[in-house]
N, C-alpha and C. Protein backbone atom coordinates (compact mmCIF):
# COMPACT_ATOMS: atom_id res chain seq x y z
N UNK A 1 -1.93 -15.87 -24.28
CA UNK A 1 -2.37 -15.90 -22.90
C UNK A 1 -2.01 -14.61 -22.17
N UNK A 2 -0.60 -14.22 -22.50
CA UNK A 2 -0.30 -13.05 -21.68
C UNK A 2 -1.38 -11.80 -21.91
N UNK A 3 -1.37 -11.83 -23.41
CA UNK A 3 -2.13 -10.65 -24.23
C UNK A 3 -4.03 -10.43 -23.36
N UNK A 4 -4.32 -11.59 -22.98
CA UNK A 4 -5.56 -12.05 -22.20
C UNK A 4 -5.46 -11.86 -21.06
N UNK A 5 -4.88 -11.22 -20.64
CA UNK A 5 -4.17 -11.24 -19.00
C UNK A 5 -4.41 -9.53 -18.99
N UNK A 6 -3.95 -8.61 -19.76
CA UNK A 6 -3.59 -7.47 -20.21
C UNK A 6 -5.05 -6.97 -20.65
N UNK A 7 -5.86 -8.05 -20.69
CA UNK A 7 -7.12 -7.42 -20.65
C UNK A 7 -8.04 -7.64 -19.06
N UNK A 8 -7.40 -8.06 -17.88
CA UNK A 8 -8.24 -8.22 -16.53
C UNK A 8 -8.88 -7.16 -16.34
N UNK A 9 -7.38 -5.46 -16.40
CA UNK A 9 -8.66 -4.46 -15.61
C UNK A 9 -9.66 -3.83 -16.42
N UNK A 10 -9.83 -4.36 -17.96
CA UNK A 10 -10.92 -3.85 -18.54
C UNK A 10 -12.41 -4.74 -18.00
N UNK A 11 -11.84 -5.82 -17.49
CA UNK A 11 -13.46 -6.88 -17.34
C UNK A 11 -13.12 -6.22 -15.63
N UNK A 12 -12.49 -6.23 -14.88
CA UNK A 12 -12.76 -5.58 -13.87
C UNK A 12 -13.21 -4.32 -13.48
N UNK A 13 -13.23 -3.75 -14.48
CA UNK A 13 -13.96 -2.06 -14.41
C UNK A 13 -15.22 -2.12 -14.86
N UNK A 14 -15.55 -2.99 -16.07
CA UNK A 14 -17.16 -3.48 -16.17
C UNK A 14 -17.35 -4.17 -15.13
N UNK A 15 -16.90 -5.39 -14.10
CA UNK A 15 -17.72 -5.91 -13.40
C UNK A 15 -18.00 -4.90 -11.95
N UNK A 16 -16.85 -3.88 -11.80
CA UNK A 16 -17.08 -2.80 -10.87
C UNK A 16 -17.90 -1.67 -11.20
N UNK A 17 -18.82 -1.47 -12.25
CA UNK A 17 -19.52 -0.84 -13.13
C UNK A 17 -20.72 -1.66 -13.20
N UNK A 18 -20.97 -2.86 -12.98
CA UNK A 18 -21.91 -3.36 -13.14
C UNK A 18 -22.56 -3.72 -11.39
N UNK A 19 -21.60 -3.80 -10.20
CA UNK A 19 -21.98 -3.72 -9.35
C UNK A 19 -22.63 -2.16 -8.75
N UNK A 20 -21.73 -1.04 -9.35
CA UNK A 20 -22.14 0.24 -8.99
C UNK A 20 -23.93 -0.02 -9.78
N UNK A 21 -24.47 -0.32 -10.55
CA UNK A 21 -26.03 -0.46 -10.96
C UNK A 21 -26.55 -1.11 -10.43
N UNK A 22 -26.35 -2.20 -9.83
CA UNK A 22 -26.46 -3.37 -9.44
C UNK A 22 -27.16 -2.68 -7.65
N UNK A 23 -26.19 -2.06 -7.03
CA UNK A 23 -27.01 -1.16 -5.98
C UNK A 23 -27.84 0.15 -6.18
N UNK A 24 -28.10 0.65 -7.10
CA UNK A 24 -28.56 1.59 -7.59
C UNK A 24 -29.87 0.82 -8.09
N UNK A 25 -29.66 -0.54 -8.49
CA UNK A 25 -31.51 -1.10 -8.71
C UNK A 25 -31.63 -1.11 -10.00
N UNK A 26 -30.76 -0.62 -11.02
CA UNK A 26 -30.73 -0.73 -12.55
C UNK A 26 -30.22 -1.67 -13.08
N UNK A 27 -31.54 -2.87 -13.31
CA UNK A 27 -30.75 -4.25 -13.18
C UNK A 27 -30.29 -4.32 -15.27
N UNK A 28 -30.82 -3.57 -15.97
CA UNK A 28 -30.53 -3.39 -16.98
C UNK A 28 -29.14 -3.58 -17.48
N UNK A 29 -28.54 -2.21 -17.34
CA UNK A 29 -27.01 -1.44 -16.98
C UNK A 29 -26.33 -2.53 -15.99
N UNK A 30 -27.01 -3.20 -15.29
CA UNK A 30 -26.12 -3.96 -14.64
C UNK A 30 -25.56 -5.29 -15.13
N UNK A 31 -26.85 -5.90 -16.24
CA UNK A 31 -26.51 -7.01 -17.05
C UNK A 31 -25.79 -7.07 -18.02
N UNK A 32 -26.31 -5.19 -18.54
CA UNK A 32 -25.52 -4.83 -20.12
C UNK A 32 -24.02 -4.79 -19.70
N UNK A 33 -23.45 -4.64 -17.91
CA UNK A 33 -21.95 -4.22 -17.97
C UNK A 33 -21.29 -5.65 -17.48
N UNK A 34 -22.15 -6.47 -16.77
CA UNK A 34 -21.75 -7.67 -16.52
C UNK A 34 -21.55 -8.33 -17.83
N UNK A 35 -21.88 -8.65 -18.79
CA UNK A 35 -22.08 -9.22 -20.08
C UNK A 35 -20.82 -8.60 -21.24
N UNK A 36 -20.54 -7.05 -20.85
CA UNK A 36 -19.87 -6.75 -21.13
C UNK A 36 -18.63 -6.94 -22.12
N UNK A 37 -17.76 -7.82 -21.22
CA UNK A 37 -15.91 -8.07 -21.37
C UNK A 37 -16.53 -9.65 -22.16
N UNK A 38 -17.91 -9.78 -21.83
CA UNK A 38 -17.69 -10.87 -23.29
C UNK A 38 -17.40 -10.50 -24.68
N UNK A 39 -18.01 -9.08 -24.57
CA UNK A 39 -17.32 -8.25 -25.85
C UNK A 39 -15.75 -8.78 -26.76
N UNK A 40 -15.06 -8.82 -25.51
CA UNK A 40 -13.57 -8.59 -25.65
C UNK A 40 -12.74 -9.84 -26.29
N UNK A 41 -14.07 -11.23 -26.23
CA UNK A 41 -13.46 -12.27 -27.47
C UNK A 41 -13.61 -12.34 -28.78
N UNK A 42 -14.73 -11.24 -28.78
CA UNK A 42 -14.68 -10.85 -30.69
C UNK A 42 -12.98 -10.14 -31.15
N UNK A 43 -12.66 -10.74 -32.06
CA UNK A 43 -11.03 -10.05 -32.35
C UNK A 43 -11.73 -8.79 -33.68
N UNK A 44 -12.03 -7.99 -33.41
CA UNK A 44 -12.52 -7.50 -34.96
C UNK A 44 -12.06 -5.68 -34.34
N UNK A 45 -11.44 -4.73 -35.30
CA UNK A 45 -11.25 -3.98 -35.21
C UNK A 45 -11.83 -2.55 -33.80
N UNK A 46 -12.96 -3.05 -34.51
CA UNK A 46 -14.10 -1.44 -33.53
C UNK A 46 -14.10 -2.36 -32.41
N UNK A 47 -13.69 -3.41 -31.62
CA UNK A 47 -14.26 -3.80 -30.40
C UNK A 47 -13.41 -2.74 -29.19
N UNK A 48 -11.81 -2.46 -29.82
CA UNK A 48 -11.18 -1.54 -28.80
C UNK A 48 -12.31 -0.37 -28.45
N UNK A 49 -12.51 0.35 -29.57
CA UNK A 49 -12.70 1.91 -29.64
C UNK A 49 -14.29 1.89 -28.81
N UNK A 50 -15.08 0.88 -29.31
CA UNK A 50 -16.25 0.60 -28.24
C UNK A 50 -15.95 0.48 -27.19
N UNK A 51 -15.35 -0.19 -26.63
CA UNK A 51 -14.57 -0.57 -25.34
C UNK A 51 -14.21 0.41 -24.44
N UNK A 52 -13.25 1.13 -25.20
CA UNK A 52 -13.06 2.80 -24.63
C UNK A 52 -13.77 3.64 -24.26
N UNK A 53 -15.21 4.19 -25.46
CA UNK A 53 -15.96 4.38 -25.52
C UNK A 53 -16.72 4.16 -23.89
N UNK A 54 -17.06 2.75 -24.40
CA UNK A 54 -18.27 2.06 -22.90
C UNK A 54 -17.34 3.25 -21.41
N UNK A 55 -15.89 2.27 -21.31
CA UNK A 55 -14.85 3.14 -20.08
C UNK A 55 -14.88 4.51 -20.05
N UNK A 56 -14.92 5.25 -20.82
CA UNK A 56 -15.12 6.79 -20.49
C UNK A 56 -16.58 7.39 -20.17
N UNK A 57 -17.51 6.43 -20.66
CA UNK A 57 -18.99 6.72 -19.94
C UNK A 57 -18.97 6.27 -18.68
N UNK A 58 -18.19 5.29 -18.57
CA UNK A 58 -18.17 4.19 -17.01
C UNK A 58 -17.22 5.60 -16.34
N UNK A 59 -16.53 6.12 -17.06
CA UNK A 59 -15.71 7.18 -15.73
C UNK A 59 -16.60 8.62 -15.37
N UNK A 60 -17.56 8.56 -16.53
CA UNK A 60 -18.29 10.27 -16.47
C UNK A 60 -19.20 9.35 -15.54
N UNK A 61 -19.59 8.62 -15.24
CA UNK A 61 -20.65 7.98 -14.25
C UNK A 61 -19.83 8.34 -12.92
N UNK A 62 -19.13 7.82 -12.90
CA UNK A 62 -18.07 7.71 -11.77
C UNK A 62 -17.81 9.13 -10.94
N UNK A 63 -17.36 10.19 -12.33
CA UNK A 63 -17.41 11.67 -11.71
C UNK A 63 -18.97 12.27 -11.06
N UNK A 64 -19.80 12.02 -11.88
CA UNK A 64 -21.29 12.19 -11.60
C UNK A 64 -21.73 11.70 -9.88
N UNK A 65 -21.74 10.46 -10.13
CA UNK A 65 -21.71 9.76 -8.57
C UNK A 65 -21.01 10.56 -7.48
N UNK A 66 -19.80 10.40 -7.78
CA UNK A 66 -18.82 11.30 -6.49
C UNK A 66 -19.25 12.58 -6.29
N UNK A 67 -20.01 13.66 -7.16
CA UNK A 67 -20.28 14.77 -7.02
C UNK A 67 -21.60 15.01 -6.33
N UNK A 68 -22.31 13.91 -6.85
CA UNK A 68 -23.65 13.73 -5.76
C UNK A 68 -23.82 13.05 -4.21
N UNK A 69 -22.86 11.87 -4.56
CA UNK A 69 -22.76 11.57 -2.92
C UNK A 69 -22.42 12.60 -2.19
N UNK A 70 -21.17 13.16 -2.72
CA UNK A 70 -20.00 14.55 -2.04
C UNK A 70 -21.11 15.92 -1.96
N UNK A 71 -22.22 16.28 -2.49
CA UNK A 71 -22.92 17.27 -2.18
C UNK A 71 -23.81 16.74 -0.75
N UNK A 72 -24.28 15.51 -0.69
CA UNK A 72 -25.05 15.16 -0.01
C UNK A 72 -24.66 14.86 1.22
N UNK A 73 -23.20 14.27 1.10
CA UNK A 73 -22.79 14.55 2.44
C UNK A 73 -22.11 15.64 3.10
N UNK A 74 -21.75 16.60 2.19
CA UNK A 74 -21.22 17.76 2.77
C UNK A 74 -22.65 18.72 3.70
N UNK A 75 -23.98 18.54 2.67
CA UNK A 75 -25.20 19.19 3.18
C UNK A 75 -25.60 18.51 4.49
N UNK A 76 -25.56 17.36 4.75
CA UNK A 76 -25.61 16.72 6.05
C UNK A 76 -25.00 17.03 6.86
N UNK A 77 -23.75 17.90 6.65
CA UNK A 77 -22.59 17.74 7.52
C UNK A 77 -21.64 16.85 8.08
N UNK A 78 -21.94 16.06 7.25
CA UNK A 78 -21.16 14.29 7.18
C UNK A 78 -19.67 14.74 6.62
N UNK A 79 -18.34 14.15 6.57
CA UNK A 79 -17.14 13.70 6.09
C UNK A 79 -17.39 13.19 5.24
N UNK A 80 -16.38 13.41 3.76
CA UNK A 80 -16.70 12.87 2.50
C UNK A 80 -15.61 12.79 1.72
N UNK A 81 -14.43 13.12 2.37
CA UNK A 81 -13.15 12.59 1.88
C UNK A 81 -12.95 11.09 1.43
N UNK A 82 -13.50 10.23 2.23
CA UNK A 82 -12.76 8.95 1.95
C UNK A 82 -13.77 8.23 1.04
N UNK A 83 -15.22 8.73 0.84
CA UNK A 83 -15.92 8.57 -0.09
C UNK A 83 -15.09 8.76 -1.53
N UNK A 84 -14.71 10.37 -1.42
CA UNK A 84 -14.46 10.35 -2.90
C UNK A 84 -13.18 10.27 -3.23
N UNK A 85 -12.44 9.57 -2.13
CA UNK A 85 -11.05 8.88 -2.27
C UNK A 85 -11.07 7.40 -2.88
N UNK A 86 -12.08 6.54 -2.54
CA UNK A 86 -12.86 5.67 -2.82
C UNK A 86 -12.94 5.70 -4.35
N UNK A 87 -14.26 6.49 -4.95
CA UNK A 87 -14.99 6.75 -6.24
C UNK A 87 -13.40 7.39 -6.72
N UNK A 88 -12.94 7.87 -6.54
CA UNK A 88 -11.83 8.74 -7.27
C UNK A 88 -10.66 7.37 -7.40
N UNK A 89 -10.95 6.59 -6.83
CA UNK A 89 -9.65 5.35 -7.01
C UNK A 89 -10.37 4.55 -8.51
N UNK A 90 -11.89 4.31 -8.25
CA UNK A 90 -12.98 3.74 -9.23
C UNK A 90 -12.39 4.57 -10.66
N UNK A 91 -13.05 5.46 -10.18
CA UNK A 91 -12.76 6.68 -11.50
C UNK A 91 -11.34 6.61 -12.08
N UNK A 92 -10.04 6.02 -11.67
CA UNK A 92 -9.23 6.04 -12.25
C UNK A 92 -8.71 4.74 -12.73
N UNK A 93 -8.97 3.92 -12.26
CA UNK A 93 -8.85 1.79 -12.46
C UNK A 93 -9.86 2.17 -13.68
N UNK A 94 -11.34 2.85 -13.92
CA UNK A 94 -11.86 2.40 -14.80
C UNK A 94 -10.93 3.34 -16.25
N UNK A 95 -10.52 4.72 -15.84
CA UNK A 95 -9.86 5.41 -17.30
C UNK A 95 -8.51 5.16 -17.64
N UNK A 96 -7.87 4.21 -16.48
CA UNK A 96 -6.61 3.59 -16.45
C UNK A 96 -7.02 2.63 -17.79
N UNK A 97 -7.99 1.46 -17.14
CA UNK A 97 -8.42 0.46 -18.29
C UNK A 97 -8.31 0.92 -19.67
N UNK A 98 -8.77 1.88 -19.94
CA UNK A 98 -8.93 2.57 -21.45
C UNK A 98 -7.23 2.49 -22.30
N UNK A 99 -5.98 2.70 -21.48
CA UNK A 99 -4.71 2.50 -22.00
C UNK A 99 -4.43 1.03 -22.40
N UNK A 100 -5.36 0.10 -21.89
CA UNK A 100 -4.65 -1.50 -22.39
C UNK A 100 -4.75 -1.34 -23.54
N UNK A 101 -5.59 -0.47 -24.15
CA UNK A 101 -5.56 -0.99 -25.52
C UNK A 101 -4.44 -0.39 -26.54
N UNK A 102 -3.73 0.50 -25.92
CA UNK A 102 -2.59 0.99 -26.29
C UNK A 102 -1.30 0.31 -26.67
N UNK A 103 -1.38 -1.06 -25.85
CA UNK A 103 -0.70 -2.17 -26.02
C UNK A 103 -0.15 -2.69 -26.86
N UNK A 104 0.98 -3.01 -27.59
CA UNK A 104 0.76 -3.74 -29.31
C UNK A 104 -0.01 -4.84 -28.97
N UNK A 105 0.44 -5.74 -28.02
CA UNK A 105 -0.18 -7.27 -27.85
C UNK A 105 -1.55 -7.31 -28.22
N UNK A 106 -1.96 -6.34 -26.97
CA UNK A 106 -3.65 -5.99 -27.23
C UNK A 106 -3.99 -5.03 -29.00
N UNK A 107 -3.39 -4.57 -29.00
CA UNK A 107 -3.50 -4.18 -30.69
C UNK A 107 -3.58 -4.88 -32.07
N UNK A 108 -2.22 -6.03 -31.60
CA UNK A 108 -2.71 -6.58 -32.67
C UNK A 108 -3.63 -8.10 -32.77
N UNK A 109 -3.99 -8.25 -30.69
CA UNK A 109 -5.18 -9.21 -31.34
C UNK A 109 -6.75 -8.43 -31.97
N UNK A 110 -6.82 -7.17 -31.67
CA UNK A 110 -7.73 -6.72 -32.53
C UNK A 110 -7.64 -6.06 -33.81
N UNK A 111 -6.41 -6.28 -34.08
CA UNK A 111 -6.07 -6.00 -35.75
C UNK A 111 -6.55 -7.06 -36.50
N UNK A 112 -6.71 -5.91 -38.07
CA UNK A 112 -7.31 -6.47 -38.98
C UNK A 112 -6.42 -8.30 -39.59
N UNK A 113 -6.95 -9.01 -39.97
CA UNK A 113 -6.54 -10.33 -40.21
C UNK A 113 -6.84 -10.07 -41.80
C-alpha cells in the first residue's frame, strides 16, 4: 500500500498533463495521459523506464509552453512572472515524478519475478 502511495505524483503529473491538452483541444493526448497511470498496475520491468520516458516529454512540453506563453506576453507587454512561476512549479512536480522510481519499494514492485 505504502509502495502505491509513492506512486500519487506520477498519476498526478499525467492527470496535470492531461488537463494541460485537455485546454489546448487535443482530446487525443488528453485521453492517452488520462489513461495513463493505468500503466502503473502492470508490475513488468520497462513500465518504469516508459514512465520516465512519457515524464520527461510531459516536462519538454512544459518548457515549450512556458516559452511561448512568456514570448507572448512579454510582446503584449503583459507580466509573465507568475505565469512561468506557475508552468515552472508544473515543470518540476512533473521531473520530480521521474525520481519515484528510484525508490527500492517502487523498484522492486517492478522487478523481475
Amino acid at each position: 500500500m505504502i509502495t502505491v502511495l509513492r506512486l500519487v505524483p506520477v498519476v498526478l503529473s499525467c492527470l496535470l498533463m492531461a488537463a494541460h491538452f485537455l485546454r489546448s483541444g487535443l482530446l487525443v493526448l488528453t485521453a492517452a495521459f488520462a489513461l495513463l497511470p493505468l500503466l502503473l498496475a502492470v508490475r513488468r520491468p520497462w513500465v518504469p523506464p516508459v514512465m520516465q520516458a512519457v515524464l520527461l516529454v510531459a516536462g519538454a512540453e512544459w518548457v515549450r509552453t512556458t516559452v511561448v506563453l512568456a514570448r507572448g506576453r512579454m510582446a503584449a507587454g503583459e507580466p509573465w512572472t507568475r505565469m512561468g512561476l506557475i508552468l515552472g512549479s508544473a515543470l518540476a512536480v512533473t521531473l520530480g515524478s521521474m525520481l519515484v522510481f528510484r525508490h527500492s519499494a517502487v523498484r522492486g514492485r517492478y522487478a523481475r519475478s
